[in-house]
Protein backbone atom coordinates (compact mmCIF):
# COMPACT_ATOMS: atom_id res chain seq x y z
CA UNK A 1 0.00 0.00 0.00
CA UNK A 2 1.50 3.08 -0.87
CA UNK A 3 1.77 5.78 1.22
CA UNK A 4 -0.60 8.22 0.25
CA UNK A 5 -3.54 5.53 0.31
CA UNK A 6 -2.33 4.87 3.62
CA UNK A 7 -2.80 8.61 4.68
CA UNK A 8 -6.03 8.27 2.99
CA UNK A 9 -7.38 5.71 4.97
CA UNK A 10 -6.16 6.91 8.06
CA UNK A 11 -7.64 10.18 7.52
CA UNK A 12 -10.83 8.27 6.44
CA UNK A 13 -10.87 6.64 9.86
CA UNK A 14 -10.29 10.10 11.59
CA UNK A 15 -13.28 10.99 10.01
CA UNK A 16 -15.93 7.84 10.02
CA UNK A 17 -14.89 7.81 14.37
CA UNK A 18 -15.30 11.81 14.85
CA UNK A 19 -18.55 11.56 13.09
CA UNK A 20 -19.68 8.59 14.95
CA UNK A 21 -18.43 10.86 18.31
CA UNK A 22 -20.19 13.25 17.35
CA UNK A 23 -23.32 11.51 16.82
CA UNK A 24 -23.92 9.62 19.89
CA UNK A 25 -23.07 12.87 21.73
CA UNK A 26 -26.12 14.39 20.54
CA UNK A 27 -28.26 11.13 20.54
CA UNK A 28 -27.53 11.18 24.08
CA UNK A 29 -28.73 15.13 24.31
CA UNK A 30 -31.43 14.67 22.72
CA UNK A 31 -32.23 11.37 24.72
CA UNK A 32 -31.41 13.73 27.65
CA UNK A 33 -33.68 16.39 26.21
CA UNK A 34 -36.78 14.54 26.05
CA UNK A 35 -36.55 13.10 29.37
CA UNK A 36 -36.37 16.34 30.55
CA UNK A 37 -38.99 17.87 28.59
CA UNK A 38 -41.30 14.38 29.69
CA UNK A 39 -40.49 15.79 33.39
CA UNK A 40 -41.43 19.37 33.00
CA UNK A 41 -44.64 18.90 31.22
CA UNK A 42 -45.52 16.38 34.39
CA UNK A 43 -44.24 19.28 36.85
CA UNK A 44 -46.33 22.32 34.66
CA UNK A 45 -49.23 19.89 35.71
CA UNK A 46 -48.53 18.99 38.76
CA UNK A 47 -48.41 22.86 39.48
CA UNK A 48 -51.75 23.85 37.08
CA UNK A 49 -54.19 23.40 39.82
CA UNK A 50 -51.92 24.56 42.87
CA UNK A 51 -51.39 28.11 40.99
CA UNK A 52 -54.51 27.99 38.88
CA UNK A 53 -52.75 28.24 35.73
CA UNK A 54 -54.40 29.56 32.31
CA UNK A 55 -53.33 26.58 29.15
CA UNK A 56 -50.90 29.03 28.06
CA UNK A 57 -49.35 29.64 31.25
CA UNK A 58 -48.63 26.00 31.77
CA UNK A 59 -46.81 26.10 28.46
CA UNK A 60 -44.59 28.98 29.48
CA UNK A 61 -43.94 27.44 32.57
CA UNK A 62 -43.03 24.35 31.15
CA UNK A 63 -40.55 25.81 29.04
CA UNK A 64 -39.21 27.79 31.70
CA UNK A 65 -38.68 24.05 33.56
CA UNK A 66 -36.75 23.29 30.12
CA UNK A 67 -34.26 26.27 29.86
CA UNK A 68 -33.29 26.39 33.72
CA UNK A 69 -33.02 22.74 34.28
CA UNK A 70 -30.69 22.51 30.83
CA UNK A 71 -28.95 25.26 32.54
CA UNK A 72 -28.77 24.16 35.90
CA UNK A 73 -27.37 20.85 34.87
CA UNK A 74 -24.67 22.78 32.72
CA UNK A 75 -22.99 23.93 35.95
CA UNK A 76 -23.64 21.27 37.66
CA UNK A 77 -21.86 19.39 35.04
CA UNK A 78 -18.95 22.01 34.79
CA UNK A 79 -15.26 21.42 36.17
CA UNK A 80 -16.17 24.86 38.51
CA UNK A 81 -15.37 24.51 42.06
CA UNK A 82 -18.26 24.18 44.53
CA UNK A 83 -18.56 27.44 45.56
CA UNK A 84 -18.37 28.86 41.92
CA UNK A 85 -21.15 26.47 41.15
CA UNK A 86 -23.43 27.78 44.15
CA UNK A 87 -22.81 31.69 42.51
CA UNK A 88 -23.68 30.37 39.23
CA UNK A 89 -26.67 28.84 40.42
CA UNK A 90 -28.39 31.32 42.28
CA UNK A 91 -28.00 33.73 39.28
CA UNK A 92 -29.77 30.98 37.27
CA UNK A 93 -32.14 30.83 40.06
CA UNK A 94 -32.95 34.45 40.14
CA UNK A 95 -33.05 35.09 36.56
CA UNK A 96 -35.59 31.90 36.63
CA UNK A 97 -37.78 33.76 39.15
CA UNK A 98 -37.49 36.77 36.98
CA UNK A 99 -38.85 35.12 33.79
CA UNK A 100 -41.44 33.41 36.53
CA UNK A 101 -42.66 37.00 37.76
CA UNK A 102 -43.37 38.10 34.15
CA UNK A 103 -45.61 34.88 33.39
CA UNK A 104 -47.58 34.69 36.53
CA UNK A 105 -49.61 36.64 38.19
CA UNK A 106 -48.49 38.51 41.47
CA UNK A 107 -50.83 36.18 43.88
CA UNK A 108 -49.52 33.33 41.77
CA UNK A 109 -46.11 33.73 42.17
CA UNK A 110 -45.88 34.35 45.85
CA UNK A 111 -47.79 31.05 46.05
CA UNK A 112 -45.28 29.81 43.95
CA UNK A 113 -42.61 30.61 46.09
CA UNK A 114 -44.18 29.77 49.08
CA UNK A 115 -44.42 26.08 48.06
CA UNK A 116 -41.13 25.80 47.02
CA UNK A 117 -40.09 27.00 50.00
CA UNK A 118 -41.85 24.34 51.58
CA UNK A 119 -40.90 22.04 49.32
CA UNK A 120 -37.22 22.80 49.57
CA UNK A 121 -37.01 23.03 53.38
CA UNK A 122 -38.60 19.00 53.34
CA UNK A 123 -36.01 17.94 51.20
């Protein structure tokens, strides 16, 4: 085999094992995706009748359940140190109550909070 085939084929294999890399890495997002968006449309029901939410709202909110858990689990993936990760975090967490605020009403999200207060503090 001459030598240029032989770069040819290696470069071949380079290729055919990036691309299958690459491939399961986002088969496994998207696996991880779905379960996540399987989980938040649960929780946006679970929470429909404890806030009274509208149809609409429970869309928003499940899609709000979508971005911060993605983003949530991003840092909690991430090589940053522990106390980094807490910083991170809570501005996650209060740009997630921020988005919250503008989809609910007042009454509903101080109900919100209250319950996941609760919620927190039995965990």
């Amino acid at each position: 085999m001459k030598l240029q085939q032989k770069i040819g084929f290696l470069s071949l294999a380079g290729v055919l094992a990036a691309g299958y890399y690459f491939y399961t890495k986002l088969y496994i997002q998207e696996q991880q995706r779905q379960e996540i968006k399987d989980v938040a449309e649960e929780l946006a029901y679970a929470w429909r009748p404890k806030l009274g939410l509208t149809i609409d709202q429970v869309h928003g909110f499940e899609n709000l359940i979508i971005e911060y858990t993605i983003k949530k689990n991003e840092v909690l993936s991430s090589s940053l140190n522990h106390e980094k990760q807490i910083r991170q975090l809570k501005a996650i967490q209060k740009e997630e109550h921020l988005k919250m605020q503008k989809l609910l009403s007042e009454d509903q999200f101080n109900t919100y909070l209250t319950v996941n207060r609760n919620l927190t503090k039995k965990s």
